[in-house]
C-alpha atoms as a PDB file:
ATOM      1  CA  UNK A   1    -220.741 121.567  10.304  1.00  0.00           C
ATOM      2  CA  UNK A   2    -217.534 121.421  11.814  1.00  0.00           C
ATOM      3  CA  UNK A   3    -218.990 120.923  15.571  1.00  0.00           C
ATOM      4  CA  UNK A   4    -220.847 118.146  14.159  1.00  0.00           C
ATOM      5  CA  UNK A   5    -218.691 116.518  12.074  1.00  0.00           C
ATOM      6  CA  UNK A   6    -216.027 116.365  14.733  1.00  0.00           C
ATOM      7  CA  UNK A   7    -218.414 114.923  17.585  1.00  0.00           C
ATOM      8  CA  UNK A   8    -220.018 112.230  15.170  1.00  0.00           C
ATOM      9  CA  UNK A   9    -216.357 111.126  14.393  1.00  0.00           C
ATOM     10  CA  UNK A  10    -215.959 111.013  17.583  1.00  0.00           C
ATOM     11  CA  UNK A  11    -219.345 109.312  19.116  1.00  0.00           C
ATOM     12  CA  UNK A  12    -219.290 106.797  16.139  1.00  0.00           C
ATOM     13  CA  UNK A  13    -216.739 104.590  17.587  1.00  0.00           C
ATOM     14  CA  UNK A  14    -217.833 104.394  21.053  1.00  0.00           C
ATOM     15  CA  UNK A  15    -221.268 104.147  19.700  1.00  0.00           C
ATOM     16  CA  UNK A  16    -219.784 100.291  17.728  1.00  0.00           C
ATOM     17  CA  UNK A  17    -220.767 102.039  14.418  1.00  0.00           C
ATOM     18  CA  UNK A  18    -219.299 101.490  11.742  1.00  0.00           C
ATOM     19  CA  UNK A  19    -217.635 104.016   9.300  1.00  0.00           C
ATOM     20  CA  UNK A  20    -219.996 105.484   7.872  1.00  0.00           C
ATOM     21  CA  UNK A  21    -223.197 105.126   9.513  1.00  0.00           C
ATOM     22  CA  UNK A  22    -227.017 106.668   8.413  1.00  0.00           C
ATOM     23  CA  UNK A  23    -228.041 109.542  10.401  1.00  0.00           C
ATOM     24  CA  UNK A  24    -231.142 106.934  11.678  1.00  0.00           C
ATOM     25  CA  UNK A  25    -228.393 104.562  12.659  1.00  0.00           C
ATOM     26  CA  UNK A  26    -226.268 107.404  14.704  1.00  0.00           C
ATOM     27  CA  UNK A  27    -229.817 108.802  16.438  1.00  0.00           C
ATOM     28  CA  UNK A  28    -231.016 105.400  17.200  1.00  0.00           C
ATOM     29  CA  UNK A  29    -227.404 104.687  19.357  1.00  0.00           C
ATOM     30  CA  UNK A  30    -226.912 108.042  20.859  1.00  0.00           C
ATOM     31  CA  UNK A  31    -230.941 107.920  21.980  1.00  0.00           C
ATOM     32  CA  UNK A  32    -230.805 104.750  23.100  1.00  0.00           C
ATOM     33  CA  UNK A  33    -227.253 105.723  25.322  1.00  0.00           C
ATOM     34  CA  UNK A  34    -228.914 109.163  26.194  1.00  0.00           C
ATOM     35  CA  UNK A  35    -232.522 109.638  26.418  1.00  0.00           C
ATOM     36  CA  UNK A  36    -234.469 112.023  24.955  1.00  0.00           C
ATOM     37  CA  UNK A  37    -236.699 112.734  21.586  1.00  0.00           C
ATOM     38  CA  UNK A  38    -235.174 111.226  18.633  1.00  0.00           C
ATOM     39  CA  UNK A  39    -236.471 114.059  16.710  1.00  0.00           C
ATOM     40  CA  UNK A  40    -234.353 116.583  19.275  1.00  0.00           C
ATOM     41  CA  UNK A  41    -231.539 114.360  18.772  1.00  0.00           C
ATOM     42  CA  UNK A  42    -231.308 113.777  15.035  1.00  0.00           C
ATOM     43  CA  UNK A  43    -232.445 117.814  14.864  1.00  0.00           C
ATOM     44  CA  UNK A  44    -228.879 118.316  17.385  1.00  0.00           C
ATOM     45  CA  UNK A  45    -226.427 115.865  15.450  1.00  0.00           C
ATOM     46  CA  UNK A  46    -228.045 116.431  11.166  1.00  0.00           C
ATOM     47  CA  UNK A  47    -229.975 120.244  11.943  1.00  0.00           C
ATOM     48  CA  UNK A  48    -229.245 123.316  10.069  1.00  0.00           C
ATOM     49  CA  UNK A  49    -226.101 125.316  10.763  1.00  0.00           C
ATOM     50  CA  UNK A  50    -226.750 127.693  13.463  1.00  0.00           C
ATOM     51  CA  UNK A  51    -228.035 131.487  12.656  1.00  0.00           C
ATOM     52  CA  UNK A  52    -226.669 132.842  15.717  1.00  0.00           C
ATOM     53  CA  UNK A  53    -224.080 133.131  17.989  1.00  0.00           C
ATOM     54  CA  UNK A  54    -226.419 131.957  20.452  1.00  0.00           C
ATOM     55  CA  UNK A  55    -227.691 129.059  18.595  1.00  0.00           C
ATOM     56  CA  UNK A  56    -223.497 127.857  17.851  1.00  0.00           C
ATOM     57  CA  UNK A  57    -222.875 128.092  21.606  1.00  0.00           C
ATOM     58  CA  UNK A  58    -226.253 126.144  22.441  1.00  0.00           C
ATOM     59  CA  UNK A  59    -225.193 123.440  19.814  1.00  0.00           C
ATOM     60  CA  UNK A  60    -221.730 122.915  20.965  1.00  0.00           C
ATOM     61  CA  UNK A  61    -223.361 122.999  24.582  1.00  0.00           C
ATOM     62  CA  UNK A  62    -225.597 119.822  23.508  1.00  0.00           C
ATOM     63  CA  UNK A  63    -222.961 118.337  21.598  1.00  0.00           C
ATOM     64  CA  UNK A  64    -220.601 118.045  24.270  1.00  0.00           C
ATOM     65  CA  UNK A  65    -223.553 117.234  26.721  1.00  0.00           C
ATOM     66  CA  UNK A  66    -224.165 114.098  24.418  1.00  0.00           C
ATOM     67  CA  UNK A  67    -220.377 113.174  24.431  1.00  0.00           C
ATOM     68  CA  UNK A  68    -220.142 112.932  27.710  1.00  0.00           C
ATOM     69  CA  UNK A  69    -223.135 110.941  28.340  1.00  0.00           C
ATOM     70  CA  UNK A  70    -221.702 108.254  25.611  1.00  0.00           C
ATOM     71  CA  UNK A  71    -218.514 108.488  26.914  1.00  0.00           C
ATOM     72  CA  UNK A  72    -219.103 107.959  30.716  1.00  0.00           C
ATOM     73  CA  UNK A  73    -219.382 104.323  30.766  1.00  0.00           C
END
């Protein structure tokens, strides 16, 4: 939750949402900045906490992927 938490706090701004945005609202900006299967995307940002050690490193892997894509411009 952490991971998340801090990369949404981050991505929001760039993103021009506002405070508090829905989970639709955040998927719909980062997809349309990004690419990719909404579903993927909202799975990435709102999933489940990771089981593994694996899965933590592959999450943090895609959620710095993402932030750099947003933040690139």
């Amino acid at each position: 939750d952490s991971l998340r938490t801090a990369a949404l706090h981050r991505l929001t701004p760039r993103l021009g949402l506002g405070a508090r945005p829905s989970p639709s609202s955040v998927v719909a900006a980062v997809t349309r900045h990004c690419g990719g299967d909404p579903n993927a995307m909202h799975y990435t940002l709102f999933g489940p906490a990771p089981a593994t050690d694996a899965e933590l490193l592959d999450l943090a892997h895609a959620l710095d992927y993402i932030e750099r894509q947003v933040t690139s411009d």
